[in-house]
Structures are given as C-alpha cells and as structure tokens.
PDB file of N, CA and C in Angstrom:
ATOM      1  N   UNK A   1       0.277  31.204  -7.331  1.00  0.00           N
ATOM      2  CA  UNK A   1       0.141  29.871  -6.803  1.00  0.00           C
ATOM      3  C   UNK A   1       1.479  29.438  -6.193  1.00  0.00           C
ATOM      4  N   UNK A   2       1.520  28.696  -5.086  1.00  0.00           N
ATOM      5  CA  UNK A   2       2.564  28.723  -4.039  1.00  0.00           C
ATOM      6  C   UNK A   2       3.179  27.282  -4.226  1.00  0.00           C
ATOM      7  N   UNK A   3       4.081  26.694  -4.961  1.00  0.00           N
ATOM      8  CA  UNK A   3       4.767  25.013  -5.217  1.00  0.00           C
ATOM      9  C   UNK A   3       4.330  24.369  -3.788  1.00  0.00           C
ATOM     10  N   UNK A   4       4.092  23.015  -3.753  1.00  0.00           N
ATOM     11  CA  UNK A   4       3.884  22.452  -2.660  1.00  0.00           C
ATOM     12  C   UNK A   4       5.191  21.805  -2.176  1.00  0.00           C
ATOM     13  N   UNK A   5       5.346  21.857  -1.056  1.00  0.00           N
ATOM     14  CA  UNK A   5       6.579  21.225  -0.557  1.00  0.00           C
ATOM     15  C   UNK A   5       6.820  19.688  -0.856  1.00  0.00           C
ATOM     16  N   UNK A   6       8.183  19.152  -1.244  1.00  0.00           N
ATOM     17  CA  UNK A   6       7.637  17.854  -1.529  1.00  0.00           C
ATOM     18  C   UNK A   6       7.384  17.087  -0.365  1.00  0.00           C
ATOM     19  N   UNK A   7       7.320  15.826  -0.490  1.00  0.00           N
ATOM     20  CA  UNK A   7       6.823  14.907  -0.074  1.00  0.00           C
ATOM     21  C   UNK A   7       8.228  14.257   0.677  1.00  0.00           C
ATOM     22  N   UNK A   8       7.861  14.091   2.213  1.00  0.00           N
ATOM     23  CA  UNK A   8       8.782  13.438   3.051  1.00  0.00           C
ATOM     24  C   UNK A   8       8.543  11.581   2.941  1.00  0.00           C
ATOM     25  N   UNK A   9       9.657  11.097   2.697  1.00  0.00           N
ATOM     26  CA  UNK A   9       9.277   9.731   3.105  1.00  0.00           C
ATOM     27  C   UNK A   9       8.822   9.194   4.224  1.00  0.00           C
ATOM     28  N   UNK A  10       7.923   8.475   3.924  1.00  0.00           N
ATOM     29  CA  UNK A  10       7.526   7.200   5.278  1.00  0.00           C
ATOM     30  C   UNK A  10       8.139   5.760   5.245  1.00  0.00           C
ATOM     31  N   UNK A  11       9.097   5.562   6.627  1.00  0.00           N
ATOM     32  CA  UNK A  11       9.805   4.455   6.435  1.00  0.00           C
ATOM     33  C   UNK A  11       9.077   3.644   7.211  1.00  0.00           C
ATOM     34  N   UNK A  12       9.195   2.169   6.428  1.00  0.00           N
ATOM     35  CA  UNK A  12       9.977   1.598   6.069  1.00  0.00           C
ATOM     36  C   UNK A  12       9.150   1.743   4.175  1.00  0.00           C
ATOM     37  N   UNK A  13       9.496   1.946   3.452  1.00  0.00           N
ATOM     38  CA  UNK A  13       9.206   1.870   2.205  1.00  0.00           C
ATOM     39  C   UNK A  13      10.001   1.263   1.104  1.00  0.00           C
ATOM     40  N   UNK A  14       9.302   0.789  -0.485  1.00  0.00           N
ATOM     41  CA  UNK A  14      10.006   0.931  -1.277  1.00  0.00           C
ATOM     42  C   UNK A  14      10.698   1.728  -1.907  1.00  0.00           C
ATOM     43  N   UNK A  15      12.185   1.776  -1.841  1.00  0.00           N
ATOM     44  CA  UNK A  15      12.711   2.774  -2.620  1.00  0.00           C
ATOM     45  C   UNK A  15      13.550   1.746  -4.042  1.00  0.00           C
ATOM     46  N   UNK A  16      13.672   2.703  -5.048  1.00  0.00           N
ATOM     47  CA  UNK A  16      14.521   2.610  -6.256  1.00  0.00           C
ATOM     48  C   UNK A  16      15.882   2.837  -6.206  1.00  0.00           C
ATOM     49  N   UNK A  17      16.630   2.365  -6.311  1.00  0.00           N
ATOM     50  CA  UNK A  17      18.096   2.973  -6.865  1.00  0.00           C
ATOM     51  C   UNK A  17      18.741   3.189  -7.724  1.00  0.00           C
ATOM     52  N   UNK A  18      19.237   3.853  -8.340  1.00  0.00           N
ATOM     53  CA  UNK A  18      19.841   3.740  -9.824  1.00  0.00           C
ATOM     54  C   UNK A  18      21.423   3.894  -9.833  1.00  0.00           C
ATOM     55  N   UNK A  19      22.328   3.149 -10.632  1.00  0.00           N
ATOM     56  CA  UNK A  19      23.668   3.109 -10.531  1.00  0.00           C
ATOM     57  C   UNK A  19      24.094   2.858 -11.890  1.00  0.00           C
ATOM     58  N   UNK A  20      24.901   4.069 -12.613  1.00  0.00           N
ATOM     59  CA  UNK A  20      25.952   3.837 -13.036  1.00  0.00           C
ATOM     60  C   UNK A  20      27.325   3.291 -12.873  1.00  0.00           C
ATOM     61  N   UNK A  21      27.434   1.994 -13.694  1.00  0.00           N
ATOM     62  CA  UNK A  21      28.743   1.795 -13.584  1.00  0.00           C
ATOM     63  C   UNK A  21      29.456   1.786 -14.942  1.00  0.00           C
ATOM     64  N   UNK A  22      30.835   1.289 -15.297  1.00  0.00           N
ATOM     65  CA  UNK A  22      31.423   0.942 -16.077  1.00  0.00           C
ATOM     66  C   UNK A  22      31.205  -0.391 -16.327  1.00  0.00           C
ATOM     67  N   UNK A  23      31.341  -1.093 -17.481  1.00  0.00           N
ATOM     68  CA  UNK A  23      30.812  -2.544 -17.816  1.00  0.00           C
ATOM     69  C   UNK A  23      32.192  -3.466 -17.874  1.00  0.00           C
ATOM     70  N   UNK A  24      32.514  -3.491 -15.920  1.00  0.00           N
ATOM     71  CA  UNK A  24      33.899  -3.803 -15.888  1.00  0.00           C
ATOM     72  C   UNK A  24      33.300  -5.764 -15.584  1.00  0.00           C
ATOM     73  N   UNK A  25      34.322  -6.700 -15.464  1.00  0.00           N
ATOM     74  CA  UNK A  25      33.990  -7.989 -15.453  1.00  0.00           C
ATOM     75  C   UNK A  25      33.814  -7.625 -14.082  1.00  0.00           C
ATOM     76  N   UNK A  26      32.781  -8.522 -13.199  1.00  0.00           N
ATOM     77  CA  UNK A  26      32.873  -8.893 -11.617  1.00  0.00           C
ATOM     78  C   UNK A  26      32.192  -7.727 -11.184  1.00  0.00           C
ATOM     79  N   UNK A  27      31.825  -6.253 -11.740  1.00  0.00           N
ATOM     80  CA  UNK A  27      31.340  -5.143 -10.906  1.00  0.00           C
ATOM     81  C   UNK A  27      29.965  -5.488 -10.976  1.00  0.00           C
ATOM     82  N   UNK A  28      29.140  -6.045 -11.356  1.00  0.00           N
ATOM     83  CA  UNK A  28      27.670  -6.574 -10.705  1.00  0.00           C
ATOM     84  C   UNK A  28      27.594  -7.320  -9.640  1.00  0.00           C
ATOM     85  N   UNK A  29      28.488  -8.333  -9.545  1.00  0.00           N
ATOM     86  CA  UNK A  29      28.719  -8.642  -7.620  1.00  0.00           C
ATOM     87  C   UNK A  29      29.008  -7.548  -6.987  1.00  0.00           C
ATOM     88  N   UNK A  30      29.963  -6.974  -7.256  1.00  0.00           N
ATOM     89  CA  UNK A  30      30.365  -5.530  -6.158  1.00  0.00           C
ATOM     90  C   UNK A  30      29.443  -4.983  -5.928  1.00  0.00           C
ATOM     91  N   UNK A  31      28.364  -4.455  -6.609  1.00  0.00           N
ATOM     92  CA  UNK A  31      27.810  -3.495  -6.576  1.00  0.00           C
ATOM     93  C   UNK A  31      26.582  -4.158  -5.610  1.00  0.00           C
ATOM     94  N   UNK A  32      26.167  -5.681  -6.348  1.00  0.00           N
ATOM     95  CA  UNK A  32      25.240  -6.467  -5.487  1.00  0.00           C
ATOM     96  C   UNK A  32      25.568  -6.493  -3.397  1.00  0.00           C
ATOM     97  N   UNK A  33      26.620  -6.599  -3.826  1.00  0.00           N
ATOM     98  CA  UNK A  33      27.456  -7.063  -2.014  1.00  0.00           C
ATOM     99  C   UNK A  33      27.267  -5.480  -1.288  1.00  0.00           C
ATOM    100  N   UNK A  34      27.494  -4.421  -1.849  1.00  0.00           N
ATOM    101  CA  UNK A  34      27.403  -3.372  -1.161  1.00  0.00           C
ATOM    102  C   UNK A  34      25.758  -3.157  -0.645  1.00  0.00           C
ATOM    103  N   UNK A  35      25.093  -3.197  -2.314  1.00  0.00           N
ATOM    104  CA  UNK A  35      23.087  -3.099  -1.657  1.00  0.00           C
ATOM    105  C   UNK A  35      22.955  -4.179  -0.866  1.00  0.00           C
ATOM    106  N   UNK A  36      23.655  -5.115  -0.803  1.00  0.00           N
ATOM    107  CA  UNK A  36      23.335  -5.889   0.414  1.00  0.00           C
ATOM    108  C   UNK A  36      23.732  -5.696   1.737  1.00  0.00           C
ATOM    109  N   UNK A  37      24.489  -5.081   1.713  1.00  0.00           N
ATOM    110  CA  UNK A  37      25.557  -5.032   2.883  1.00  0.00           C
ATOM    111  C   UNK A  37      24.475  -4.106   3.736  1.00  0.00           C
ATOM    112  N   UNK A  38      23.829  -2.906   2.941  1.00  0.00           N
ATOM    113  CA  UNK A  38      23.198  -2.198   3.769  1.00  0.00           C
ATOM    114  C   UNK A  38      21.733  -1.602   3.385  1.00  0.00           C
ATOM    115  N   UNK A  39      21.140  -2.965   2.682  1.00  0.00           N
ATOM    116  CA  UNK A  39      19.770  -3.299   2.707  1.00  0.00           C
ATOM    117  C   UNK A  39      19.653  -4.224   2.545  1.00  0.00           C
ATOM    118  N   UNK A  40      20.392  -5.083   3.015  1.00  0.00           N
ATOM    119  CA  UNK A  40      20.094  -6.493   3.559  1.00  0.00           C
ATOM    120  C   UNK A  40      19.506  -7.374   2.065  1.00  0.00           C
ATOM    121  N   UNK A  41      19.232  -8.789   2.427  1.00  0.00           N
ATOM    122  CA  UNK A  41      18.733  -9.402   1.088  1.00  0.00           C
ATOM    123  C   UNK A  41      17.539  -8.436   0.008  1.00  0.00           C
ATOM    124  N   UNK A  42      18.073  -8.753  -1.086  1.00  0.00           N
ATOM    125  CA  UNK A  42      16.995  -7.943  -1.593  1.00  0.00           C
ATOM    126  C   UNK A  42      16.336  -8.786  -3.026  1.00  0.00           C
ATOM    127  N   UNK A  43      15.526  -8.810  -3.592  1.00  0.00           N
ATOM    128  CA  UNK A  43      14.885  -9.616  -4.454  1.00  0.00           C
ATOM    129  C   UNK A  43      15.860  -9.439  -5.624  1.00  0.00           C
ATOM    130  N   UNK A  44      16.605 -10.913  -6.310  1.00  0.00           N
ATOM    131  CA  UNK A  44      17.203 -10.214  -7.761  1.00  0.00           C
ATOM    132  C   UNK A  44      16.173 -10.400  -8.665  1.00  0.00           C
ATOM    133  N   UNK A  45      14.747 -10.683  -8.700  1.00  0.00           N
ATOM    134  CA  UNK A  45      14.002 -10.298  -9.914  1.00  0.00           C
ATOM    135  C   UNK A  45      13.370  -8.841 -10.225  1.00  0.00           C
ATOM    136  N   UNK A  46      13.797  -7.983  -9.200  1.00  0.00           N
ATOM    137  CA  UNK A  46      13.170  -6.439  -8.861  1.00  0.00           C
ATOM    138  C   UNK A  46      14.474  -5.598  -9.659  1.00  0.00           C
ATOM    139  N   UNK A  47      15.710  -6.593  -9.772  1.00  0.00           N
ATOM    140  CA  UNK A  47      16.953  -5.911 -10.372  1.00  0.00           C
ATOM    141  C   UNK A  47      16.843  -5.477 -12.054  1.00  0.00           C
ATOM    142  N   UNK A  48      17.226  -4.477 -12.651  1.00  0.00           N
ATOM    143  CA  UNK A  48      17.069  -4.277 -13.845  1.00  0.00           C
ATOM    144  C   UNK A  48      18.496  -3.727 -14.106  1.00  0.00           C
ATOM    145  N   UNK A  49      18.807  -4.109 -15.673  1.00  0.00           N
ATOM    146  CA  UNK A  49      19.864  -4.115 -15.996  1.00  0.00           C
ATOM    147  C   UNK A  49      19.854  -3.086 -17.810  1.00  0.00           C
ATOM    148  N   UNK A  50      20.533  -2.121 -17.845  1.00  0.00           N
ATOM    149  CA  UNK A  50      20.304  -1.239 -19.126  1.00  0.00           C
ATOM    150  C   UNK A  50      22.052  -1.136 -19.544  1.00  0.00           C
ATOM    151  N   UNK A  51      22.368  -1.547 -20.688  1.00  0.00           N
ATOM    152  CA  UNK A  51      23.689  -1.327 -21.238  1.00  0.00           C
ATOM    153  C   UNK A  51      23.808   0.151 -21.886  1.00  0.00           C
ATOM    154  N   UNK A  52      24.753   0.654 -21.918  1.00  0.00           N
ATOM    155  CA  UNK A  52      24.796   1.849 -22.962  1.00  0.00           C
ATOM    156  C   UNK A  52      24.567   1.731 -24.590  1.00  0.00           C
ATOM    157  N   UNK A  53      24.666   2.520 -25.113  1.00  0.00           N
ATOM    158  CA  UNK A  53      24.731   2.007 -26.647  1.00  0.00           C
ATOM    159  C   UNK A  53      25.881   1.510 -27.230  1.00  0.00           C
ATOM    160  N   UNK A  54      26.823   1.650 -26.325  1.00  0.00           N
ATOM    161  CA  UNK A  54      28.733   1.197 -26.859  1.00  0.00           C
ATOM    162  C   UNK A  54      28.740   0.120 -26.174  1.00  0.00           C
ATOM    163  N   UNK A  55      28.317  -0.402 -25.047  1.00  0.00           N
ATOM    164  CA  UNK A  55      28.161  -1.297 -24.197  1.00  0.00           C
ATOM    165  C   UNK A  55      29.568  -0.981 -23.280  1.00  0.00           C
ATOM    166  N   UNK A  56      29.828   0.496 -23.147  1.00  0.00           N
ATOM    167  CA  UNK A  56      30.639   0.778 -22.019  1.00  0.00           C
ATOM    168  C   UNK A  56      30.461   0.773 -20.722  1.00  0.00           C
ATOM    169  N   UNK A  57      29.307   1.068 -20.619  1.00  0.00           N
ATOM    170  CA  UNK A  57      28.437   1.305 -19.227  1.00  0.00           C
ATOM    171  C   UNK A  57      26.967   0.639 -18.832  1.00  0.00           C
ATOM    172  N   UNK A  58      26.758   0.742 -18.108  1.00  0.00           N
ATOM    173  CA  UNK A  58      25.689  -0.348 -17.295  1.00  0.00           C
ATOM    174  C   UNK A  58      25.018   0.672 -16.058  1.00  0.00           C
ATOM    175  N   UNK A  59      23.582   0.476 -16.451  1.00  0.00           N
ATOM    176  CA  UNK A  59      22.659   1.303 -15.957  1.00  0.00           C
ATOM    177  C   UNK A  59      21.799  -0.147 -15.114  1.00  0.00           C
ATOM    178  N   UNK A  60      22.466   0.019 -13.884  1.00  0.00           N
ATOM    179  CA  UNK A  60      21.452  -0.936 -13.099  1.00  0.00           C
ATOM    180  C   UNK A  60      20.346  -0.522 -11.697  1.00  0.00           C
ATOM    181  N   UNK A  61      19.007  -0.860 -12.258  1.00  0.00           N
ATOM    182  CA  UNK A  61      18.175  -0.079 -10.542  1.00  0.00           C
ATOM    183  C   UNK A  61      17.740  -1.834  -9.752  1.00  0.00           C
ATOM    184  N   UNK A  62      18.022  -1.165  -8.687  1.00  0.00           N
ATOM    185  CA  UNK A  62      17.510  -2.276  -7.473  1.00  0.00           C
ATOM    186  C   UNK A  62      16.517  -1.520  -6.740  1.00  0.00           C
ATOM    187  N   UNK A  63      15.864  -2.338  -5.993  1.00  0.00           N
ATOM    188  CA  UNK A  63      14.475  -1.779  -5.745  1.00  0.00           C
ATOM    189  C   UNK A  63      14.600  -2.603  -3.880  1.00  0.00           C
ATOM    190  N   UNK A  64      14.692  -1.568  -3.003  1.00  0.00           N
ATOM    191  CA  UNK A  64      15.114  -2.212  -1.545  1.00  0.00           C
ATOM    192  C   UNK A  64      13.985  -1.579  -0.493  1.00  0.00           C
ATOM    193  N   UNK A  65      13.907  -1.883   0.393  1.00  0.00           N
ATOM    194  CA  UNK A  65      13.261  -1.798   1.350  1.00  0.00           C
ATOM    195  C   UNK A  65      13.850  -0.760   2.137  1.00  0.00           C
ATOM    196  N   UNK A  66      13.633   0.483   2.095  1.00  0.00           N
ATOM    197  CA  UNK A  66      14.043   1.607   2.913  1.00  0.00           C
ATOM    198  C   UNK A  66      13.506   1.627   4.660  1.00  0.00           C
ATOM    199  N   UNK A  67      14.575   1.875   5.467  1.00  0.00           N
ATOM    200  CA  UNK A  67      14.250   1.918   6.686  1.00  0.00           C
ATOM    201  C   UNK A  67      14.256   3.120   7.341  1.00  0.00           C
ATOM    202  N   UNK A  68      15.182   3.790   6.930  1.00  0.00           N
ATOM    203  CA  UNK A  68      15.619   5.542   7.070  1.00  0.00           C
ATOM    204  C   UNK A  68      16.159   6.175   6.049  1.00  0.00           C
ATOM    205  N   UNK A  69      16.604   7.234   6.217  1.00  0.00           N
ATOM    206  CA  UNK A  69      17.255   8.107   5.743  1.00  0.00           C
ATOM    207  C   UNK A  69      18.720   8.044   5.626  1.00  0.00           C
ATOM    208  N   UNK A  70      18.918   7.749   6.738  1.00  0.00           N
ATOM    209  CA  UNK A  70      20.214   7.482   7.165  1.00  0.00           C
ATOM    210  C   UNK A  70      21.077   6.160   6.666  1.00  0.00           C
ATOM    211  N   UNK A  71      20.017   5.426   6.624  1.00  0.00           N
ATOM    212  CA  UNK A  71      20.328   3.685   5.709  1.00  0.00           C
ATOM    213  C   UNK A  71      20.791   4.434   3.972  1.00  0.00           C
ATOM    214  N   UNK A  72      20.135   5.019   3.630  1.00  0.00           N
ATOM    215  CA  UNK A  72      19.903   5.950   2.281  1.00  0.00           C
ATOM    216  C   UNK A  72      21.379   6.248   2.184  1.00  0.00           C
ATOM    217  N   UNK A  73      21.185   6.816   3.392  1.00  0.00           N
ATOM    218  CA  UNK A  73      22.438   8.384   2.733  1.00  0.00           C
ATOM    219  C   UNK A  73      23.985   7.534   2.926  1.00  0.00           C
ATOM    220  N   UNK A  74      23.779   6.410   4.061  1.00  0.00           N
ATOM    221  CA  UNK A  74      25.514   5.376   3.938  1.00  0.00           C
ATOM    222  C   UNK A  74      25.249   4.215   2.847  1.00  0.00           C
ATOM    223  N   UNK A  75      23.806   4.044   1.949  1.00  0.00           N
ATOM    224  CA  UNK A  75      24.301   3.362   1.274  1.00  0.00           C
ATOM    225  C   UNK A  75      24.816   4.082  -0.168  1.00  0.00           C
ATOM    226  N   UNK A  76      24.560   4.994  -0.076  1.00  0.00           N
ATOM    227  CA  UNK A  76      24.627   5.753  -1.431  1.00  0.00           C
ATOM    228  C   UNK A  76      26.248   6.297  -0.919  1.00  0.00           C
ATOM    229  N   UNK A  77      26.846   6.753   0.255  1.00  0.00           N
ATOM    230  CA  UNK A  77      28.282   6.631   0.608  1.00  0.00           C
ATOM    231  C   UNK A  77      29.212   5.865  -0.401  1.00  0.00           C
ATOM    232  N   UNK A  78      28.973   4.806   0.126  1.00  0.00           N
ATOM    233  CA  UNK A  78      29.450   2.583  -0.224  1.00  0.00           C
ATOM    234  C   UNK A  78      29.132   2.805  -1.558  1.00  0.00           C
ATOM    235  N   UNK A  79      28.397   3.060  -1.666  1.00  0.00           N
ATOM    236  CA  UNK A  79      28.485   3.081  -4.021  1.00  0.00           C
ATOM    237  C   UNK A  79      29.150   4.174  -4.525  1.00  0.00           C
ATOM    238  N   UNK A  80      29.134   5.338  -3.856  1.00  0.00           N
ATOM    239  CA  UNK A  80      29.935   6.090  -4.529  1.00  0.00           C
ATOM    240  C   UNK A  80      31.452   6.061  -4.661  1.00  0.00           C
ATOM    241  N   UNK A  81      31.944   5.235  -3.281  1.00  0.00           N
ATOM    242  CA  UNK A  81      33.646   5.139  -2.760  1.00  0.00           C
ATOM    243  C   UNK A  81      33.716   3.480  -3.457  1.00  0.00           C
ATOM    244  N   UNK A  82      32.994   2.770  -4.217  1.00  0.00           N
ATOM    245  CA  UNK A  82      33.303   1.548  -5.862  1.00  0.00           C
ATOM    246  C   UNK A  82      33.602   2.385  -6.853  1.00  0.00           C
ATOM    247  N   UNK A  83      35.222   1.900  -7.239  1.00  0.00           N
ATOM    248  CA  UNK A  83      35.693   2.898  -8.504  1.00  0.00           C
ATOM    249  C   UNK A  83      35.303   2.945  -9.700  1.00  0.00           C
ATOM    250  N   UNK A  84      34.184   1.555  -9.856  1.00  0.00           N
ATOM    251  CA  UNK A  84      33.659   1.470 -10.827  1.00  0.00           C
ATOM    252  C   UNK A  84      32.160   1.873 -11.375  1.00  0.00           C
ATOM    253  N   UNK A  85      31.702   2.827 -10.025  1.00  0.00           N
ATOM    254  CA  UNK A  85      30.156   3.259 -10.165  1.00  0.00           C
ATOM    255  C   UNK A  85      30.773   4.893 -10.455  1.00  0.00           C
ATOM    256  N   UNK A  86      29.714   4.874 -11.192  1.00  0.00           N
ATOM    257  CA  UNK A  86      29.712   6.851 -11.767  1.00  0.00           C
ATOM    258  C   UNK A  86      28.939   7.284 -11.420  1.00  0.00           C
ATOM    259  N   UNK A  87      27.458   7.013 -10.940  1.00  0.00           N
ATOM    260  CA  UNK A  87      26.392   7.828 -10.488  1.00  0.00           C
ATOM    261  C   UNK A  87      25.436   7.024 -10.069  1.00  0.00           C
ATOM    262  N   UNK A  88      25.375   7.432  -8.653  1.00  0.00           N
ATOM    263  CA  UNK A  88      24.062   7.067  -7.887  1.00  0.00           C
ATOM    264  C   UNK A  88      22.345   7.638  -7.795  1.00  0.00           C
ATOM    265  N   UNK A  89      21.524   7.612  -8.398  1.00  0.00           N
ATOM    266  CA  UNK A  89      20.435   8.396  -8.092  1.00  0.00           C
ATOM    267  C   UNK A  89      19.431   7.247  -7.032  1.00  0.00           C
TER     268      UNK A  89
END
C-alpha cells in the first residue's frame, strides 16, 4: 500500500500557530504585534494560552487567516528572530 501524499493547502484558510516562549513580562504583546504585523487583526478569543509546569514557559496558539505560503513562511521568520520565542509550529 502506497502513503498518500499529503494534503496541499487552499488559501485563504484557517491556520493554527503554536509558539513557545519564555514567561518573560511584556512577551505576549511582542509576540501579539508580530501575528499582527503579518496576519493582520486577528480574533483574541481564538488565542489560547498553556503555562509549563514551573511556569517558565508559555505555550501560546493563535488561530489566523492564512493567505499563502509565503505569509506562513515570513511570519514564522518574525517569531523565530523574538529572543524570547523557542519554537514555532
């Protein structure tokens, strides 16, 4: 049996984001101003917020309106170059 190729997006769609950061003071604006910067307004009741168990780190997904690929791949750029995000999925 032969895996199926996955699945290409169709834009404009919902996409998820997920971001590690450090649970520094002020880095939930930062992080807010960047998904904005390059997905434009986005709903903060779609925002979810997960602490670690030490409460070192902060597991936050936003949920944006995808237009391309290319919107994707410079916003995930912009979160990775915040010294205070560790991982983008």
């Amino acid at each position: 049996m032969t895996p199926e190729p996955p699945q290409k997006l169709q834009f404009p769609c919902t996409y998820p984001i997920k971001v590690m950061v450090r649970a520094d003071p002020g880095v939930r604006g930062q992080v807010d101003q960047i998904i904005q910067q390059h997905a434009g307004p986005f709903d903060q009741g779609t925002v979810t917020e997960r602490p670690s168990a030490q409460n070192r780190f902060i597991g936050i997904t936003y949920v944006i309106q995808a237009t391309s690929e290319a919107q994707i791949a410079s916003l995930f750029e912009a979160l990775k170059l915040c010294p205070q995000v560790l991982l983008v999925l």
